[in-house]
PDB file of N, CA and C in Angstrom:
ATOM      1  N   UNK A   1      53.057 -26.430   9.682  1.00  0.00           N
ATOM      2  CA  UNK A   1      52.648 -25.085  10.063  1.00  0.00           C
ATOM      3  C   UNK A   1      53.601 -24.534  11.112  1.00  0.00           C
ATOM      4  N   UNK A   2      53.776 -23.753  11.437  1.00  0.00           N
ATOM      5  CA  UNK A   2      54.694 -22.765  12.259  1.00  0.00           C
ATOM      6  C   UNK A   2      53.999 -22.266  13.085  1.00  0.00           C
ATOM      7  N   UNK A   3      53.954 -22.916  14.822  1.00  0.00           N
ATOM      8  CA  UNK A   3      53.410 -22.558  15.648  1.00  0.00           C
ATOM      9  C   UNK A   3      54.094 -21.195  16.325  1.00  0.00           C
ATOM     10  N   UNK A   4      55.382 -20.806  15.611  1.00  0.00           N
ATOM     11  CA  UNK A   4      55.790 -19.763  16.305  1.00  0.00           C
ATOM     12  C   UNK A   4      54.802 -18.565  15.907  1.00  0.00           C
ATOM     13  N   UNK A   5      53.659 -18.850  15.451  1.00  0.00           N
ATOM     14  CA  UNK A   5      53.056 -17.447  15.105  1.00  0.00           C
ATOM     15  C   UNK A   5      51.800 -17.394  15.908  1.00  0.00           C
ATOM     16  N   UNK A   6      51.567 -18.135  17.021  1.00  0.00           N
ATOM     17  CA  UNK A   6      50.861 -17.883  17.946  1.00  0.00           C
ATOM     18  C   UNK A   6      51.177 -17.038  18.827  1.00  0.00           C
ATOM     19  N   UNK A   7      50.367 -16.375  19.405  1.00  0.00           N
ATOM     20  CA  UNK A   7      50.690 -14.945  20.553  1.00  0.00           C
ATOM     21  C   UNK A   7      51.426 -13.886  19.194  1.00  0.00           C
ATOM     22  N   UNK A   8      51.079 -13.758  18.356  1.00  0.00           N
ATOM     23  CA  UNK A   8      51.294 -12.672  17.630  1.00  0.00           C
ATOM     24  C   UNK A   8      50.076 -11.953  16.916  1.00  0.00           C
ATOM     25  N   UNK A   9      50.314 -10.673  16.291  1.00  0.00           N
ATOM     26  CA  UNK A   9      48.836  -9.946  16.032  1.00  0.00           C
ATOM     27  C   UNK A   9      48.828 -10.144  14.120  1.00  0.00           C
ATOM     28  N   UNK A  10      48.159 -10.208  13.619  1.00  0.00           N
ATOM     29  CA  UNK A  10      47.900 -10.401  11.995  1.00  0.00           C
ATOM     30  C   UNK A  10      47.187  -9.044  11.632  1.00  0.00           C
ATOM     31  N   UNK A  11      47.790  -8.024  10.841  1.00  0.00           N
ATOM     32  CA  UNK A  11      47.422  -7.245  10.238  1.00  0.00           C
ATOM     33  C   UNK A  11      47.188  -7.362   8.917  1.00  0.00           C
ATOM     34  N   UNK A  12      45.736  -6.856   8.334  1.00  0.00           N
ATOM     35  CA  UNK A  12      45.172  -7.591   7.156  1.00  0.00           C
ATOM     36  C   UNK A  12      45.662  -6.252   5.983  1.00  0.00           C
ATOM     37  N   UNK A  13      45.634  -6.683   5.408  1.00  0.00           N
ATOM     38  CA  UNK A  13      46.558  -5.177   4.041  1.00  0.00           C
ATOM     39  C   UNK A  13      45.148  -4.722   3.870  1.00  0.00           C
ATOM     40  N   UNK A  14      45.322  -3.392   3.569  1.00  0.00           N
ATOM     41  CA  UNK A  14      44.356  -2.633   3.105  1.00  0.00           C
ATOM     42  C   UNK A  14      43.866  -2.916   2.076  1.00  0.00           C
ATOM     43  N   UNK A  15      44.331  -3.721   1.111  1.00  0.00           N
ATOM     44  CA  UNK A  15      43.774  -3.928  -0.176  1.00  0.00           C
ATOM     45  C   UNK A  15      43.189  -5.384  -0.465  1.00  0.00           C
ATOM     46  N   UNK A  16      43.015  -5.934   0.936  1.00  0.00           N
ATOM     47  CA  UNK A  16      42.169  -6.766   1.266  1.00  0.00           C
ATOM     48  C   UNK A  16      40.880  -7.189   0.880  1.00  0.00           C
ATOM     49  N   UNK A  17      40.138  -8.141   0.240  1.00  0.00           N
ATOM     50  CA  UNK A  17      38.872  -7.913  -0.355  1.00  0.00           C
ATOM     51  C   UNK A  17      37.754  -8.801   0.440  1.00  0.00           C
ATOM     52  N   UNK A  18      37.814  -9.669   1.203  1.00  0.00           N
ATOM     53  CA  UNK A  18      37.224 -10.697   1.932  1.00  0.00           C
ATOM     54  C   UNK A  18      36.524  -9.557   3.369  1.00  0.00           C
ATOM     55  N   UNK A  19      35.451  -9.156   2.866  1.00  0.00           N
ATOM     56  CA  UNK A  19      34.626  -8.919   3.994  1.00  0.00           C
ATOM     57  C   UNK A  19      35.114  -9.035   5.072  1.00  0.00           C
ATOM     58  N   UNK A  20      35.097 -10.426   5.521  1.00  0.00           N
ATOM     59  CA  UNK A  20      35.495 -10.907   7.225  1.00  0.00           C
ATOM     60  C   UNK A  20      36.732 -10.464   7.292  1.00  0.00           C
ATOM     61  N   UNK A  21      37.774 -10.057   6.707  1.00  0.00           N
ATOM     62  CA  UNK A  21      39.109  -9.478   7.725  1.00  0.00           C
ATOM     63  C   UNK A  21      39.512  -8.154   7.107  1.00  0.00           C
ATOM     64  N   UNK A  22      38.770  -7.438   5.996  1.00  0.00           N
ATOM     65  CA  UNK A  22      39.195  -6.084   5.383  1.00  0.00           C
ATOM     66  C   UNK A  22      39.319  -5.282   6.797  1.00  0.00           C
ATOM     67  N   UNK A  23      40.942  -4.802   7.072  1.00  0.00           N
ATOM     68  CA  UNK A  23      40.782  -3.825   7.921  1.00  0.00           C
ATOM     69  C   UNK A  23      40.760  -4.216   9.776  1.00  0.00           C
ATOM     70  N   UNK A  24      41.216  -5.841   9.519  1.00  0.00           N
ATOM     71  CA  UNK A  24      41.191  -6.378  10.767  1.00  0.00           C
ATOM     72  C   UNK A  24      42.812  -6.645  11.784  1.00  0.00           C
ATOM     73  N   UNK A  25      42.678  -6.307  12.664  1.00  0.00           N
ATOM     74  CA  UNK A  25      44.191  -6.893  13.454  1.00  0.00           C
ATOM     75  C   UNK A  25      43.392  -8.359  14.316  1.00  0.00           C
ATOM     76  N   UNK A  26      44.174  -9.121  13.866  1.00  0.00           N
ATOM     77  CA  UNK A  26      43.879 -10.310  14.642  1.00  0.00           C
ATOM     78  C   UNK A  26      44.871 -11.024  15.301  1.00  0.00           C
ATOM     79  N   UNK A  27      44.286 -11.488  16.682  1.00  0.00           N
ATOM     80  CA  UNK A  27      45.591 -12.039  17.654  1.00  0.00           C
ATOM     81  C   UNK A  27      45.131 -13.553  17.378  1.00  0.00           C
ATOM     82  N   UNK A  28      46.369 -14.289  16.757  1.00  0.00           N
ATOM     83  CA  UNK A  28      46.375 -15.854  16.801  1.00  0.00           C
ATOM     84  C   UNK A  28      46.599 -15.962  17.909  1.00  0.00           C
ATOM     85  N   UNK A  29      45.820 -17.339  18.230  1.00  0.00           N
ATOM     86  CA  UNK A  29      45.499 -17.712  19.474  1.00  0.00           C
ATOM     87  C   UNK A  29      46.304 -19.336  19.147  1.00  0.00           C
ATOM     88  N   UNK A  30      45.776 -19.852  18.419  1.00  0.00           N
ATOM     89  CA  UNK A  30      46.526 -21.153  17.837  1.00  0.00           C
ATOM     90  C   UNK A  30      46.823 -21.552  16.468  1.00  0.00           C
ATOM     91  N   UNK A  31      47.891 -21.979  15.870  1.00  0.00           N
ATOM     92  CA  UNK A  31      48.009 -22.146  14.630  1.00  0.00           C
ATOM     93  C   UNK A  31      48.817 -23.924  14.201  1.00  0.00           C
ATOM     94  N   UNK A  32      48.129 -25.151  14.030  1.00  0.00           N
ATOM     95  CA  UNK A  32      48.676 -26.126  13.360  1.00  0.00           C
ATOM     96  C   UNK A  32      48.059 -26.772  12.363  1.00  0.00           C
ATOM     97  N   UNK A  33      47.927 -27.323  11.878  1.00  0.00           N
ATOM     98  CA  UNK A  33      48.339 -28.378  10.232  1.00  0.00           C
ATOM     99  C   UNK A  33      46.707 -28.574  10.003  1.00  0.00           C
ATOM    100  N   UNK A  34      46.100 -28.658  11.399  1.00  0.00           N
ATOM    101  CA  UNK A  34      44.624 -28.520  11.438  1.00  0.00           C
ATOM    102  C   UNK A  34      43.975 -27.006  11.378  1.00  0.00           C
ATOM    103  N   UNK A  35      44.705 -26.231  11.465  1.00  0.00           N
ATOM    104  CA  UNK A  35      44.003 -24.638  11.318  1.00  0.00           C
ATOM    105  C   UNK A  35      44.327 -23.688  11.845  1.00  0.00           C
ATOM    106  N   UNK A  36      43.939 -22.358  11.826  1.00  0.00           N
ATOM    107  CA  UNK A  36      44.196 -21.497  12.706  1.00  0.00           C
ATOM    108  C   UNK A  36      43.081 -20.849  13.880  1.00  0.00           C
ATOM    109  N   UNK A  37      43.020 -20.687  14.741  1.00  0.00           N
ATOM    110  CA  UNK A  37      42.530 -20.231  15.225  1.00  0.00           C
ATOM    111  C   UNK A  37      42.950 -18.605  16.246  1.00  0.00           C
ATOM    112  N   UNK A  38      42.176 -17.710  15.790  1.00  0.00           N
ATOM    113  CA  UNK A  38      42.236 -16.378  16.324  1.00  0.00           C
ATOM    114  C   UNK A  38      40.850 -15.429  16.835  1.00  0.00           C
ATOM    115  N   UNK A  39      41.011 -14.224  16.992  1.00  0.00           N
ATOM    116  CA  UNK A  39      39.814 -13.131  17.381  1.00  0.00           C
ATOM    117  C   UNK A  39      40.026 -11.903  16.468  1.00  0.00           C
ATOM    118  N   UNK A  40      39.514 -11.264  16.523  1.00  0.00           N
ATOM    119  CA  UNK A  40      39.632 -10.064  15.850  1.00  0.00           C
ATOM    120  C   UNK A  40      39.716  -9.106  16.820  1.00  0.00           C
ATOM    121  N   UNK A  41      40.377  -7.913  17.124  1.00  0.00           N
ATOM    122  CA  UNK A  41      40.639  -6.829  18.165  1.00  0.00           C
ATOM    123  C   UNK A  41      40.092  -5.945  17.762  1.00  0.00           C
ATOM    124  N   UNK A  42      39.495  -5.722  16.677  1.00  0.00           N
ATOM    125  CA  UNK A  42      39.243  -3.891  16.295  1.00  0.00           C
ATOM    126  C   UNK A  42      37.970  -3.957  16.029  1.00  0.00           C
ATOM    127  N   UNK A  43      37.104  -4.531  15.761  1.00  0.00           N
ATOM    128  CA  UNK A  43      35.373  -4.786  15.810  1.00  0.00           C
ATOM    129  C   UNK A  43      34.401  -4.571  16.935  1.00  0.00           C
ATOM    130  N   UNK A  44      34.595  -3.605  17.560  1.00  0.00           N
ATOM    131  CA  UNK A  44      33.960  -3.689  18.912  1.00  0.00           C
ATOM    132  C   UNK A  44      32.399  -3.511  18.181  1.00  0.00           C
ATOM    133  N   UNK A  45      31.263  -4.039  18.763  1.00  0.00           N
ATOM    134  CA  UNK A  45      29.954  -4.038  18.446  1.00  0.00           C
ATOM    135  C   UNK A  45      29.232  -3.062  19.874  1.00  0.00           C
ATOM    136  N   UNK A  46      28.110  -2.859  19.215  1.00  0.00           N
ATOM    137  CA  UNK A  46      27.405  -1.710  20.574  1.00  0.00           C
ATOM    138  C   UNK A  46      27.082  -2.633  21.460  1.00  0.00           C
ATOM    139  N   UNK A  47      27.238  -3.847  21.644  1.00  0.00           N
ATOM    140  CA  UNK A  47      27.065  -5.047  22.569  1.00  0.00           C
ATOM    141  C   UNK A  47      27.638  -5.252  23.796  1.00  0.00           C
ATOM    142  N   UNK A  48      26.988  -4.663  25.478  1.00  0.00           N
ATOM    143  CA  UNK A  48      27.830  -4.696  26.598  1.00  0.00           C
ATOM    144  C   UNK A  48      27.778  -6.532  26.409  1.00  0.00           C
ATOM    145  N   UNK A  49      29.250  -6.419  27.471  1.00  0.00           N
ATOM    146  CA  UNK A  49      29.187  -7.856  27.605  1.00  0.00           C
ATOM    147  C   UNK A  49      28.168  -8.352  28.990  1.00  0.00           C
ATOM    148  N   UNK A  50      27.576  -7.655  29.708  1.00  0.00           N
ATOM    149  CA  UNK A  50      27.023  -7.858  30.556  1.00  0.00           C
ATOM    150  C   UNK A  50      25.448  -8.548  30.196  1.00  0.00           C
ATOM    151  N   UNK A  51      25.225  -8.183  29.009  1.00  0.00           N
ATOM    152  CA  UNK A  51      23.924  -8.491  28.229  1.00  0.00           C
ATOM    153  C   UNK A  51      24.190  -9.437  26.914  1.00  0.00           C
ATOM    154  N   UNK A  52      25.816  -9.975  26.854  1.00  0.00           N
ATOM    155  CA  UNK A  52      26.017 -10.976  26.339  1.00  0.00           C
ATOM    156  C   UNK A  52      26.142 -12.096  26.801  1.00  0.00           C
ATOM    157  N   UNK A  53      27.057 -11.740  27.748  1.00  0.00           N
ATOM    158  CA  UNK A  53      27.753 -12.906  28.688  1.00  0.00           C
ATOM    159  C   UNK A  53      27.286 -12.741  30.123  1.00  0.00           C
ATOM    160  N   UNK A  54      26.616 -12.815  30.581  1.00  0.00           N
ATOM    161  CA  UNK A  54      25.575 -12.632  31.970  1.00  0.00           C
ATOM    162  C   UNK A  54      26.997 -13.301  32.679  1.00  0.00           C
ATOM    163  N   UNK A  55      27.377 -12.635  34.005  1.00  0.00           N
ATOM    164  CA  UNK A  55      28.582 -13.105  34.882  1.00  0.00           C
ATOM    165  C   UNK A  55      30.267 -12.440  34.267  1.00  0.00           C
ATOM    166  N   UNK A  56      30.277 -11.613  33.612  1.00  0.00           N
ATOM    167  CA  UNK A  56      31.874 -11.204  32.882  1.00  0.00           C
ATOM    168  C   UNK A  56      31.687 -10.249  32.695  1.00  0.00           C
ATOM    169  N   UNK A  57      30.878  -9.290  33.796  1.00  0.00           N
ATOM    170  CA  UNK A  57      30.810  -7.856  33.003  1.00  0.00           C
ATOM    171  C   UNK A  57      31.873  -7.380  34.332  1.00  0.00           C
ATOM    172  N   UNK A  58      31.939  -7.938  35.396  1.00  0.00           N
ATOM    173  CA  UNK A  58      32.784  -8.113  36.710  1.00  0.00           C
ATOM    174  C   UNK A  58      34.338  -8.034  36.346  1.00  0.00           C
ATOM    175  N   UNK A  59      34.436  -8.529  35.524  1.00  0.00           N
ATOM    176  CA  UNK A  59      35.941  -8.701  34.761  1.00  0.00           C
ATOM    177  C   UNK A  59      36.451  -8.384  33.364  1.00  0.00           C
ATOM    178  N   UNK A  60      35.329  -7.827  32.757  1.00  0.00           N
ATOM    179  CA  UNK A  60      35.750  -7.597  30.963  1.00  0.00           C
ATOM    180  C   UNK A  60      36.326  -6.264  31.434  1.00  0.00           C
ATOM    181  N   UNK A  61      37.419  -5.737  30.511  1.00  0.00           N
ATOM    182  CA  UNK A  61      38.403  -4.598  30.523  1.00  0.00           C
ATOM    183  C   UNK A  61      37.280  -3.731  29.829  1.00  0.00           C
ATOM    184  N   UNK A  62      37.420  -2.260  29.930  1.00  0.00           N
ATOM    185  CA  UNK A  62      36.828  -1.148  29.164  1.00  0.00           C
ATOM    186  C   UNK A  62      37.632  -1.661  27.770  1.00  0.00           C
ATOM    187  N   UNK A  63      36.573  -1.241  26.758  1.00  0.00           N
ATOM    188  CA  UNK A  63      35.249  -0.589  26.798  1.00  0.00           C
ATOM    189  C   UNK A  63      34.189  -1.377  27.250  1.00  0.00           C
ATOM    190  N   UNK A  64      34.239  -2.701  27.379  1.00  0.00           N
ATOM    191  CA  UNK A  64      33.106  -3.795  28.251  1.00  0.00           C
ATOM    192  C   UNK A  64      31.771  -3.823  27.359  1.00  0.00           C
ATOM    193  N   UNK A  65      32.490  -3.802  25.911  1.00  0.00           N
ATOM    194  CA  UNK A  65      31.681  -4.832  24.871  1.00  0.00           C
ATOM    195  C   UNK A  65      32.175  -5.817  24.581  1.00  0.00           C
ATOM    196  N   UNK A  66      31.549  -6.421  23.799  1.00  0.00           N
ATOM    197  CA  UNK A  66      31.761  -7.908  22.847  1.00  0.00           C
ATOM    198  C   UNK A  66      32.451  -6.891  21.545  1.00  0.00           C
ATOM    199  N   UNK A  67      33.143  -7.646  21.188  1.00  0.00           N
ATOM    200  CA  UNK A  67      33.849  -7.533  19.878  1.00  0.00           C
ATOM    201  C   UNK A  67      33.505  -8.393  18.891  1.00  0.00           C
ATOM    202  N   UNK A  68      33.495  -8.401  17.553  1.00  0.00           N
ATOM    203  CA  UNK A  68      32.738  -9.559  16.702  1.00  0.00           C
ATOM    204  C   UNK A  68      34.403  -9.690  15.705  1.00  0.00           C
ATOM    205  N   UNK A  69      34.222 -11.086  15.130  1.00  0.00           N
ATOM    206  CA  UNK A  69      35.295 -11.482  14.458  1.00  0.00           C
ATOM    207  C   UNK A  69      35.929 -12.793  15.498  1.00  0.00           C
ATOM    208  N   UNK A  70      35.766 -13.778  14.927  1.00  0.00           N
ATOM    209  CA  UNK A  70      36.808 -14.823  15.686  1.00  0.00           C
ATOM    210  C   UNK A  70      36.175 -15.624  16.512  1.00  0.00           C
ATOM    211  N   UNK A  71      35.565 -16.945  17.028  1.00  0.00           N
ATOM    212  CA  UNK A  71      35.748 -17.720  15.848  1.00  0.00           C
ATOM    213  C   UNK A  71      35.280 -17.412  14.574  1.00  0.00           C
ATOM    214  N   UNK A  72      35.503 -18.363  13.715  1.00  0.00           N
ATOM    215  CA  UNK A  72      34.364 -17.902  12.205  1.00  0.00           C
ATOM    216  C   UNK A  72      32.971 -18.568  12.608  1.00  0.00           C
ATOM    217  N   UNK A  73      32.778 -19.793  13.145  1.00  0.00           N
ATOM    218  CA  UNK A  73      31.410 -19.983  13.875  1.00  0.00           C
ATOM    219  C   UNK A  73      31.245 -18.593  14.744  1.00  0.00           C
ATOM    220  N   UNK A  74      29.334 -18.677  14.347  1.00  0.00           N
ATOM    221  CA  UNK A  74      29.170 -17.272  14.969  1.00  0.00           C
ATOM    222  C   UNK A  74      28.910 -17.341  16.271  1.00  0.00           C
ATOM    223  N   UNK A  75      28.114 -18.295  16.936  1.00  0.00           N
ATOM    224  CA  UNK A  75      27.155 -19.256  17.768  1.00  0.00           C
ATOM    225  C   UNK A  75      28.641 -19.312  18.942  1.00  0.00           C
ATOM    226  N   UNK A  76      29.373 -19.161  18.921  1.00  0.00           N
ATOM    227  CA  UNK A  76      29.973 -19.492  20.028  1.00  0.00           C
ATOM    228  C   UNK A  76      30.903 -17.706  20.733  1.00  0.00           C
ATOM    229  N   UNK A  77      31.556 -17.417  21.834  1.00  0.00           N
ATOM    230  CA  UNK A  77      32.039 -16.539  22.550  1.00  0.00           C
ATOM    231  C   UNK A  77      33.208 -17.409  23.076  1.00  0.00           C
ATOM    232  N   UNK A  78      34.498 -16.054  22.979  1.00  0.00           N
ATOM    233  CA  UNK A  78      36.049 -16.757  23.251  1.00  0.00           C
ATOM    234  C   UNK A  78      35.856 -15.576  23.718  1.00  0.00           C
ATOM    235  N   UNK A  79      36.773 -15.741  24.906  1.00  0.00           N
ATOM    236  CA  UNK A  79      36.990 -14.580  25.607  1.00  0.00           C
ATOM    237  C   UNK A  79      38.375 -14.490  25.765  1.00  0.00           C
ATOM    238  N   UNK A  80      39.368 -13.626  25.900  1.00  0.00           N
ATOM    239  CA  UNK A  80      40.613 -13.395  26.288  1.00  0.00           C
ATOM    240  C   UNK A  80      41.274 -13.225  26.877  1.00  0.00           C
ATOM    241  N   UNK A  81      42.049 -13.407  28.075  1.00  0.00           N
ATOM    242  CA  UNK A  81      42.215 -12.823  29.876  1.00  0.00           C
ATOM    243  C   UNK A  81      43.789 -12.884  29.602  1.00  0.00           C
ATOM    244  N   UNK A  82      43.864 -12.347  30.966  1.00  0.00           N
ATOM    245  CA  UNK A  82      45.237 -12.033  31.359  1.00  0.00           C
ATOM    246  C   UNK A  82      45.393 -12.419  33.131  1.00  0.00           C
ATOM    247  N   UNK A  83      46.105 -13.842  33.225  1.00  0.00           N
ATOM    248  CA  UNK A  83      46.544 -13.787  34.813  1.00  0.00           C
ATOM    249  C   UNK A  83      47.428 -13.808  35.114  1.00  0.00           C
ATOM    250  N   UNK A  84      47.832 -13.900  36.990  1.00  0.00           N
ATOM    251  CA  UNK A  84      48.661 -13.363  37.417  1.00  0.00           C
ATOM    252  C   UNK A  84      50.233 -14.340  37.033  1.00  0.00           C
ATOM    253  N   UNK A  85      51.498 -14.061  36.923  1.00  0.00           N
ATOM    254  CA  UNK A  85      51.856 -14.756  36.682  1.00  0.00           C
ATOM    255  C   UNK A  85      52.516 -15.461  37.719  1.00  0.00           C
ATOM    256  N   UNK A  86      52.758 -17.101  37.671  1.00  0.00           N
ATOM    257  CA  UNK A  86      52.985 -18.223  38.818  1.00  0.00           C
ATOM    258  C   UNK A  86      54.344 -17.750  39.270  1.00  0.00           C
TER     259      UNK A  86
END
């Protein structure tokens, strides 16, 4: 697998037929021989994160919902940040 395609965004073709990514930009987060793993960016849900994630409403960027897409387990929350750099 070609880890150089981590930290890049996946745009799904319009003529896409799979429910879960018709119409999705997704940022890989990790990609090897065992799988990929990413989020979806463009799914925002009417869901503050403050009433998702109790403690991250202090730090989630506007619009300060949850977004749906990514993992494919539903049951779990990845969050995405940005720090300062060393």
């Amino acid at each position: 697998m070609d880890s150089e395609i981590r930290g890049r965004l996946l745009l799904a073709s319009p003529d896409l037929g799979d429910p879960n990514f018709h119409r999705t930009v997704v940022f890989i987060i990790e990609h090897t021989v065992m799988g990929a793993l990413g989020v979806v960016l463009n799914r925002p849900t009417p869901h503050a994160v403050s009433e998702t994630v109790p403690g991250w409403e202090g730090i989630a960027a506007a619009p300060g919902v949850v977004f749906s897409g990514g993992p494919v387990e539903g049951r779990r929350i990845l969050g995405l940040g940005r720090g300062k750099p060393c």
